[in-house]
PDB file of N, CA and C in Angstrom:
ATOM      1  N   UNK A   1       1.526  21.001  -5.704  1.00  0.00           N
ATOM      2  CA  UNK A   1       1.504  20.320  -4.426  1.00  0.00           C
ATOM      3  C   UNK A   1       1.360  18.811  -4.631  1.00  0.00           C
ATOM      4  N   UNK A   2       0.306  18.782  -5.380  1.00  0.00           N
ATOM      5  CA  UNK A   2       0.047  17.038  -5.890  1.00  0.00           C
ATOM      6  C   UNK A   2       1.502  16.719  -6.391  1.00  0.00           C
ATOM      7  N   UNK A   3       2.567  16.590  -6.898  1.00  0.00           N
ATOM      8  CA  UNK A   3       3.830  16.382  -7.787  1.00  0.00           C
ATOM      9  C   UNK A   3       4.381  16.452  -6.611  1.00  0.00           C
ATOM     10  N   UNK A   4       4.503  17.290  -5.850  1.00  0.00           N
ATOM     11  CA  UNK A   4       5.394  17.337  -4.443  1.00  0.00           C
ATOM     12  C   UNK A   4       5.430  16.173  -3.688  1.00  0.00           C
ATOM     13  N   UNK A   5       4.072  15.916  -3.293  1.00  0.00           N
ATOM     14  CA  UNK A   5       3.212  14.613  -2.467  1.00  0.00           C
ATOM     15  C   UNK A   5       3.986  13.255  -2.844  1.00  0.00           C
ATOM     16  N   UNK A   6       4.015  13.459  -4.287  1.00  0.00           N
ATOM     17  CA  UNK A   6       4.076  12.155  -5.211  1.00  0.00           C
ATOM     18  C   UNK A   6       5.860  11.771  -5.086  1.00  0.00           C
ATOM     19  N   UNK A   7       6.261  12.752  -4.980  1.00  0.00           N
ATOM     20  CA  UNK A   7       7.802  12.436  -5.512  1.00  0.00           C
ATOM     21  C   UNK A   7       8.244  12.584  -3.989  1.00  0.00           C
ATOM     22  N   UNK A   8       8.230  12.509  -2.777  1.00  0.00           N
ATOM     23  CA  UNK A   8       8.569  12.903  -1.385  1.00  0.00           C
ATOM     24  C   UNK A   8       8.357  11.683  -0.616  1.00  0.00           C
ATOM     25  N   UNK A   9       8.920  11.017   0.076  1.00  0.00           N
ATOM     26  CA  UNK A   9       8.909   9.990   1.150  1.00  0.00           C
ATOM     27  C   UNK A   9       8.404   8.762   0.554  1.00  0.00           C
ATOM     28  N   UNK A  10       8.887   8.005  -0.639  1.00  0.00           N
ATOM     29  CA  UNK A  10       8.673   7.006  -1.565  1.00  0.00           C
ATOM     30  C   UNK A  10       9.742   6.365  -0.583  1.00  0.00           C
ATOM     31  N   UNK A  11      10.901   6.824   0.079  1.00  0.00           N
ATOM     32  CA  UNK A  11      11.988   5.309   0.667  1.00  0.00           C
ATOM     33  C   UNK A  11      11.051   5.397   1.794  1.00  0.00           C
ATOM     34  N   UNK A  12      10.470   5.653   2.684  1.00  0.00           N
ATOM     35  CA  UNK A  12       9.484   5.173   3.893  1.00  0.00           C
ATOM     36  C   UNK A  12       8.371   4.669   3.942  1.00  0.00           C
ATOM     37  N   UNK A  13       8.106   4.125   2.065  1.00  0.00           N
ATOM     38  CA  UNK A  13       6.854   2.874   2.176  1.00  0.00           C
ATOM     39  C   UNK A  13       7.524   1.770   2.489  1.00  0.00           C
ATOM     40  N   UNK A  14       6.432   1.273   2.902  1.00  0.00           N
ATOM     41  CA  UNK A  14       6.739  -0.605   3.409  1.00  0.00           C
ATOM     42  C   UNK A  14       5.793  -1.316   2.462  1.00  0.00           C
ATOM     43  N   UNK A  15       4.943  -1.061   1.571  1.00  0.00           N
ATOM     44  CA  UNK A  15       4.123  -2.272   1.028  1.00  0.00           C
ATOM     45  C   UNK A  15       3.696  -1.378  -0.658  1.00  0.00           C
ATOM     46  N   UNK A  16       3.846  -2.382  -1.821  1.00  0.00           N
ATOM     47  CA  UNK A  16       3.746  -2.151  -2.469  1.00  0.00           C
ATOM     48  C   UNK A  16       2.280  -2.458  -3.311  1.00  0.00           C
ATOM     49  N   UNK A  17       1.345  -2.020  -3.988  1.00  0.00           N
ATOM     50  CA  UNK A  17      -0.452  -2.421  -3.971  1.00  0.00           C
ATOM     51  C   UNK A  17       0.007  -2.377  -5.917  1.00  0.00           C
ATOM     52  N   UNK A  18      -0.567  -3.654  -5.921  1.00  0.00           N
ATOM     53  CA  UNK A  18      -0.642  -3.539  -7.662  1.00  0.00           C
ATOM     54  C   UNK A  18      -1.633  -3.355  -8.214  1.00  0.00           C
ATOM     55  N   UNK A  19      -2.447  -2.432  -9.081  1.00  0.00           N
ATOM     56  CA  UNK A  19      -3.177  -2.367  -9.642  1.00  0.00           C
ATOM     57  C   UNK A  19      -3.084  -2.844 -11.149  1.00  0.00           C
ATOM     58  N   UNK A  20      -3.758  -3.574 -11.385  1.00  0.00           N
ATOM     59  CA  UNK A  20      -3.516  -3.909 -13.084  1.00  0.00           C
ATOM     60  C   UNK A  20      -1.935  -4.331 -12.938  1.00  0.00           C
ATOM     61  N   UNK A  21      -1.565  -3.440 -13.832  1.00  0.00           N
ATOM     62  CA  UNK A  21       0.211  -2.772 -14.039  1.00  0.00           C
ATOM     63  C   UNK A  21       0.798  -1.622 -13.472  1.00  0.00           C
ATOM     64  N   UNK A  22      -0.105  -1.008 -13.030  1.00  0.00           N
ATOM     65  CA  UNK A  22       0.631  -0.539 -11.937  1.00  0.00           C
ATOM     66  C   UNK A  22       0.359  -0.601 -10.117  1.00  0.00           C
ATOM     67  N   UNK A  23       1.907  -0.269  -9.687  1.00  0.00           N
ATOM     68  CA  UNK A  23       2.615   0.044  -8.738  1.00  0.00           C
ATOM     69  C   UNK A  23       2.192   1.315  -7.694  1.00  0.00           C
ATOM     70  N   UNK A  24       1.859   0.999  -6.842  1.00  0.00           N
ATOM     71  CA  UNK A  24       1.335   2.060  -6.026  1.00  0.00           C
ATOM     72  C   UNK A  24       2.320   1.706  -4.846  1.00  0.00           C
ATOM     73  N   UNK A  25       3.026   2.451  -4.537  1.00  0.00           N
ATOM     74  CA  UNK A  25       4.046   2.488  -2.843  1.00  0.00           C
ATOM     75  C   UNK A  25       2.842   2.608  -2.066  1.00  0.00           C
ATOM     76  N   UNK A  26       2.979   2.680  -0.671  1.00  0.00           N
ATOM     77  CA  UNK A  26       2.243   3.221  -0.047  1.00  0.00           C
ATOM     78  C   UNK A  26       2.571   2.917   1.565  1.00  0.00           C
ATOM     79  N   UNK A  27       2.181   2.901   2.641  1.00  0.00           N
ATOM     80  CA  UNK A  27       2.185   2.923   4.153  1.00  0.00           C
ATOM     81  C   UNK A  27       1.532   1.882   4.434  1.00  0.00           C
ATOM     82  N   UNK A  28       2.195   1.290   5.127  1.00  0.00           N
ATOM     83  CA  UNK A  28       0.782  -0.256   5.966  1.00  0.00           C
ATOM     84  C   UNK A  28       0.357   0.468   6.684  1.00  0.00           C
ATOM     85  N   UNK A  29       0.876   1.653   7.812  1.00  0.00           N
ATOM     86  CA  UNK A  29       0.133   2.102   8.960  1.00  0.00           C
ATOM     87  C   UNK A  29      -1.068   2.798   8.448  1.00  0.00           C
ATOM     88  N   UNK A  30      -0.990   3.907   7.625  1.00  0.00           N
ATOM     89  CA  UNK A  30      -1.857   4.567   6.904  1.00  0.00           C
ATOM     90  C   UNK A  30      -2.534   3.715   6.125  1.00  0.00           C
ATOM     91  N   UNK A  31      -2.547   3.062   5.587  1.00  0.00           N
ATOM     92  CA  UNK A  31      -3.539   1.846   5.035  1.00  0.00           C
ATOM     93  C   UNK A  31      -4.755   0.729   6.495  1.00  0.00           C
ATOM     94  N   UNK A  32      -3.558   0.320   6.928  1.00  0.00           N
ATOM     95  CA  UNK A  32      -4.634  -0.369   7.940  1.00  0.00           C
ATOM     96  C   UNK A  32      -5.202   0.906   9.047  1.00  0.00           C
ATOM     97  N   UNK A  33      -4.559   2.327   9.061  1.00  0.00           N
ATOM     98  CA  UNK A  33      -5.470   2.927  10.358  1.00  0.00           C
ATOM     99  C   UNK A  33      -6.964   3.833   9.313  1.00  0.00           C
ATOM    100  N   UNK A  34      -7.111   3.308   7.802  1.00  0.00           N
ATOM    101  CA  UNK A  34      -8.113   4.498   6.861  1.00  0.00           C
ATOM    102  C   UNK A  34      -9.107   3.330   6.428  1.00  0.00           C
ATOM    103  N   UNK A  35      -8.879   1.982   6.352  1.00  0.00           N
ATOM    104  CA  UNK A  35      -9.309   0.682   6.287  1.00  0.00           C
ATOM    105  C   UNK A  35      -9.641  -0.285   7.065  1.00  0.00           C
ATOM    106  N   UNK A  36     -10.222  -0.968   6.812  1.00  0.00           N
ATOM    107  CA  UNK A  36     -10.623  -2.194   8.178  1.00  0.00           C
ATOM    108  C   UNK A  36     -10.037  -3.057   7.103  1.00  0.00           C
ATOM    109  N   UNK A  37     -10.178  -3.630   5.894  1.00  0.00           N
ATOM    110  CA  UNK A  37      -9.736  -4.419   5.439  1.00  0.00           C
ATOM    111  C   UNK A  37      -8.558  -4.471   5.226  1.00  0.00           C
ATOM    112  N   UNK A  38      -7.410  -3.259   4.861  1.00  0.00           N
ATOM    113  CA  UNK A  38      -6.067  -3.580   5.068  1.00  0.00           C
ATOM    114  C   UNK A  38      -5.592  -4.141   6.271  1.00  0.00           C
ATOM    115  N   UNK A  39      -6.210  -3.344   7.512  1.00  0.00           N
ATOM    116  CA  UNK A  39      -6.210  -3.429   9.071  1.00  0.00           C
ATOM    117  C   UNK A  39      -6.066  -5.112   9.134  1.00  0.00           C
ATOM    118  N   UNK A  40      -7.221  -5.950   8.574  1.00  0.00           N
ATOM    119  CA  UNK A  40      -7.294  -7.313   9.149  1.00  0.00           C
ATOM    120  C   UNK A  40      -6.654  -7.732   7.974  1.00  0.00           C
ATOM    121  N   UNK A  41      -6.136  -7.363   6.838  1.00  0.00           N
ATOM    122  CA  UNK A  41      -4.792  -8.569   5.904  1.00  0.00           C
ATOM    123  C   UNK A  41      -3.997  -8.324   6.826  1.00  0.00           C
ATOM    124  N   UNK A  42      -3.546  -6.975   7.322  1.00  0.00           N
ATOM    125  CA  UNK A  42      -1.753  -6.663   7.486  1.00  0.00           C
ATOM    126  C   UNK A  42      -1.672  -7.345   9.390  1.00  0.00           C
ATOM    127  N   UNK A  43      -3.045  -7.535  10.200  1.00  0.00           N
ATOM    128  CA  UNK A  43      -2.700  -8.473  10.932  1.00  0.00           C
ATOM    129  C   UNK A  43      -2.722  -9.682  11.129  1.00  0.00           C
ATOM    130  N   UNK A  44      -3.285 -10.325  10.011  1.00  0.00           N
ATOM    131  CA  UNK A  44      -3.495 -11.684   9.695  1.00  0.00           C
ATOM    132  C   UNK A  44      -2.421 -12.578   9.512  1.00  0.00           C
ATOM    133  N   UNK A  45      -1.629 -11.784   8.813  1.00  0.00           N
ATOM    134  CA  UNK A  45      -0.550 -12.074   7.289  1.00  0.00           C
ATOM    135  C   UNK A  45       0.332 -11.209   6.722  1.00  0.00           C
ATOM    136  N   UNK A  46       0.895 -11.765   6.125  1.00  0.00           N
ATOM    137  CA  UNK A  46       1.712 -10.534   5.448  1.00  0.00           C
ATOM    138  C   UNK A  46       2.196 -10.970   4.362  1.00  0.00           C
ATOM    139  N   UNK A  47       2.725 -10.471   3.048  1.00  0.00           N
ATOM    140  CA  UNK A  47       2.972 -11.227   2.200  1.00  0.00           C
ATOM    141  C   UNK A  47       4.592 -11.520   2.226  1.00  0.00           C
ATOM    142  N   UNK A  48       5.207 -12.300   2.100  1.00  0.00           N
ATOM    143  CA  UNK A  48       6.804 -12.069   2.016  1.00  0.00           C
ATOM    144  C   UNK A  48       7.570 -11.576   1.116  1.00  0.00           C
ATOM    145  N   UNK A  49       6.735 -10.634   0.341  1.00  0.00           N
ATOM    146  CA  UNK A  49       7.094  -9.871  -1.204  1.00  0.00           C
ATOM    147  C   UNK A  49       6.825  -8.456  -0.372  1.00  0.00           C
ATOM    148  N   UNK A  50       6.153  -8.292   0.224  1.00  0.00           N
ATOM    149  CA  UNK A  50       5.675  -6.905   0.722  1.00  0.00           C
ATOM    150  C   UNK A  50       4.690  -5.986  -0.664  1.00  0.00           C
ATOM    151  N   UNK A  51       4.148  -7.050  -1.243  1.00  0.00           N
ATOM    152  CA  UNK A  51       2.828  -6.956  -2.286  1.00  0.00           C
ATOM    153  C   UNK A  51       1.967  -7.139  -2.401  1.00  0.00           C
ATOM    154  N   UNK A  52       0.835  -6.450  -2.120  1.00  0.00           N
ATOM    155  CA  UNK A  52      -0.269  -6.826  -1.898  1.00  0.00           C
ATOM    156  C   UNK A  52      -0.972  -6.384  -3.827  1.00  0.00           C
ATOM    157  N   UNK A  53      -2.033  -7.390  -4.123  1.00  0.00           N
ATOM    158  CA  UNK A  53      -2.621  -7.222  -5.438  1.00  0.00           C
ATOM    159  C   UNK A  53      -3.850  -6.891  -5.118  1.00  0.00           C
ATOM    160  N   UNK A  54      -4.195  -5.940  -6.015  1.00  0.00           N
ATOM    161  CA  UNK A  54      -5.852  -5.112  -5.519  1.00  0.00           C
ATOM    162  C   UNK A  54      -6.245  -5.933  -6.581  1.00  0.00           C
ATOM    163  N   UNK A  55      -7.375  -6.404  -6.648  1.00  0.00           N
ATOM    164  CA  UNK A  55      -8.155  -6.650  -8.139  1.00  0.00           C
ATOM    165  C   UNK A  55      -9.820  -5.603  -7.807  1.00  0.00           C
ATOM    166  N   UNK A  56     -10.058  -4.813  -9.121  1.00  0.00           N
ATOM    167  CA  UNK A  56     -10.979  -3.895  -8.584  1.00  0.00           C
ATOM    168  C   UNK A  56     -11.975  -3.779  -9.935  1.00  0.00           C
ATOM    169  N   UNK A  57     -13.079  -3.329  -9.957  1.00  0.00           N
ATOM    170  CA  UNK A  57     -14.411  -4.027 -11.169  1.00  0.00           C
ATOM    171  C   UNK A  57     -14.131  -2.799 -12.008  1.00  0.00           C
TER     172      UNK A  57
END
């Protein structure tokens, strides 16, 4: 099921999250409606790459 998830509706992301080196696709809607902090970047701003960079400890 996890492999299913993963490989299924990759053309209907809109924003791409970099970790390190990698690439995470993912949803702005589902990001800003599970977050408050995506919520207030993705209405603030937006990037014109459609990339947002996580830096994480």
């Amino acid at each position: 099921m996890e492999d299913f998830l993963k490989s299924t509706g990759r053309e209907f992301c809109d924003i791409t999250l970099m970790l390190g080196n990698e690439a995470i696709r993912a949803h702005k809607a589902v990001l800003a409606a599970r977050c408050t902090y995506f919520e207030a970047m993705f209405r603030s701003f937006m990037p014109e790459t459609n990339t947002v960079t996580v830096s994480y400890c």
